[in-house]
Protein backbone atom coordinates (compact mmCIF):
# COMPACT_ATOMS: atom_id res chain seq x y z
CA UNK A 1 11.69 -1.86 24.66
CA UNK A 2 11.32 -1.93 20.77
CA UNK A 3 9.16 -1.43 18.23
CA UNK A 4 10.41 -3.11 14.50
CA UNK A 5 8.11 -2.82 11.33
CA UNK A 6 9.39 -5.91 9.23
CA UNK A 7 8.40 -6.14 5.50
CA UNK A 8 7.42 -9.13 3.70
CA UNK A 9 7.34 -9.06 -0.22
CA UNK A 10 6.32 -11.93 -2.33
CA UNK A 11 3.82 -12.56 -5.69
CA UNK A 12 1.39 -11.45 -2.94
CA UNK A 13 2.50 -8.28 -2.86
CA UNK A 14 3.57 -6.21 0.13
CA UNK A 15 2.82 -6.72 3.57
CA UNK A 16 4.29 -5.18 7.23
CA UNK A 17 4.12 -6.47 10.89
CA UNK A 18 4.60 -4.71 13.71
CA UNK A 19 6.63 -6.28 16.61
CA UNK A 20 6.56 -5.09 19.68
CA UNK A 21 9.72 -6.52 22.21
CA UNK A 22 12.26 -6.34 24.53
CA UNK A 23 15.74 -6.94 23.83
CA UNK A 24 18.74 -5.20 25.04
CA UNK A 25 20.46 -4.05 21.82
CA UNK A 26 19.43 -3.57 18.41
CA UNK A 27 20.74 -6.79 17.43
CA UNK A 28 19.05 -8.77 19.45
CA UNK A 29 16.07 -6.93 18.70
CA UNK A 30 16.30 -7.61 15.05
CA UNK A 31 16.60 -11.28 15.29
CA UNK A 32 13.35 -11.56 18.34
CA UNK A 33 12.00 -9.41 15.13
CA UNK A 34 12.44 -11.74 12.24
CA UNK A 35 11.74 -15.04 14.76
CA UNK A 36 8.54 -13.57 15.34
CA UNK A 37 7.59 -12.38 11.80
CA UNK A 38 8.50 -15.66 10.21
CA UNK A 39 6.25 -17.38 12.88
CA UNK A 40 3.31 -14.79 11.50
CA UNK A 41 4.14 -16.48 8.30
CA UNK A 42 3.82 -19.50 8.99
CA UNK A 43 0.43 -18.69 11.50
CA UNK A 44 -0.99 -16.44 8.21
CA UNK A 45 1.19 -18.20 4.50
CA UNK A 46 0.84 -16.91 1.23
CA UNK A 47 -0.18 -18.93 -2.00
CA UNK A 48 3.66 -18.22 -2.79
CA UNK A 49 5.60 -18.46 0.64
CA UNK A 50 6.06 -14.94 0.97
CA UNK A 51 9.43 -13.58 0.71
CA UNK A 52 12.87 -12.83 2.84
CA UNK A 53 11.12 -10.82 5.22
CA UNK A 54 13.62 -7.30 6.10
CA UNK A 55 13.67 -5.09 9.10
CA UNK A 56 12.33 -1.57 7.65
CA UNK A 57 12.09 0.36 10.78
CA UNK A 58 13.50 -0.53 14.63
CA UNK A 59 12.62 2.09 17.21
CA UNK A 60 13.83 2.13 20.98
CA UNK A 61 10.39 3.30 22.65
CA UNK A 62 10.61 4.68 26.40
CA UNK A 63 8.68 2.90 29.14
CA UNK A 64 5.38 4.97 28.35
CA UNK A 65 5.78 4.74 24.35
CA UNK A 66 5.75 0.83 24.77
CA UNK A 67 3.07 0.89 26.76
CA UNK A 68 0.80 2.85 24.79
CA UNK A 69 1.95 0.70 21.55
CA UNK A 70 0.96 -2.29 23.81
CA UNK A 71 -2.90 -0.55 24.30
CA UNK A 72 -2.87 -0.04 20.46
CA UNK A 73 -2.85 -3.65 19.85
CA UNK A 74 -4.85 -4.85 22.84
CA UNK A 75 -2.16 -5.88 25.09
CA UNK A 76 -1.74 -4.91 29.00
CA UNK A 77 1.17 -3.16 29.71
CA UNK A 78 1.91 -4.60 33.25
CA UNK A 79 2.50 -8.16 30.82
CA UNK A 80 5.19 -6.13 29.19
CA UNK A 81 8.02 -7.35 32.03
CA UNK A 82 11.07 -5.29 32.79
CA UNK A 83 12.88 -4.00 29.54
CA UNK A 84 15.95 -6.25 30.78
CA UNK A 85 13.83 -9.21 29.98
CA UNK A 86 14.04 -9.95 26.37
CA UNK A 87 11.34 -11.56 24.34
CA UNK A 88 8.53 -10.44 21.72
CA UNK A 89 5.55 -8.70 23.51
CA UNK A 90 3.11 -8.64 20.31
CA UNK A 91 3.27 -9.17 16.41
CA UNK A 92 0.88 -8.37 14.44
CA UNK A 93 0.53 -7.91 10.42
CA UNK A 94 -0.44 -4.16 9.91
CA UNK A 95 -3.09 -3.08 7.31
């Protein structure tokens, strides 16, 4: 299980999600990361676009990390699946 911070930078100014997934390497973490922050994008736009949204921060949580990231943003844990099962969890924009 992961946890990625993405930031998004535009005429806006600066804004972070949080994305909470599964993947099985950092890689494919990163990219289930950027999917799901351009789709919070395009749920949540910007009078300018927003920007080229990077990957700031990617931590590999344990089984009871992830969960209690998954209570922080009002998500069940038992939803989560097995960490073998990749796919985004939760996104959210922070702040």
């Amino acid at each position: 299980h992961w946890r990625c911070i993405v930031r998004d930078e535009g005429s806006h100014g600066t804004r972070y999600a949080e994305v909470l997934l599964s993947a099985d390497c950092l890689l494919h973490a990163e990219e289930l990361a950027m999917d799901a922050t351009t789709g919070l994008m395009a749920a949540d736009p910007t009078p300018d676009g927003g920007g080229d949204p990077v990957i700031v921060a990617a931590d590999r949580l344990t089984p009871i990390q992830f969960g209690e990231a998954l209570t922080e943003v009002g998500k069940k844990a038992e939803g989560a699946g097995p960490p073998d099962h990749a796919g985004v969890i939760a996104g959210r924009w922070l702040g």
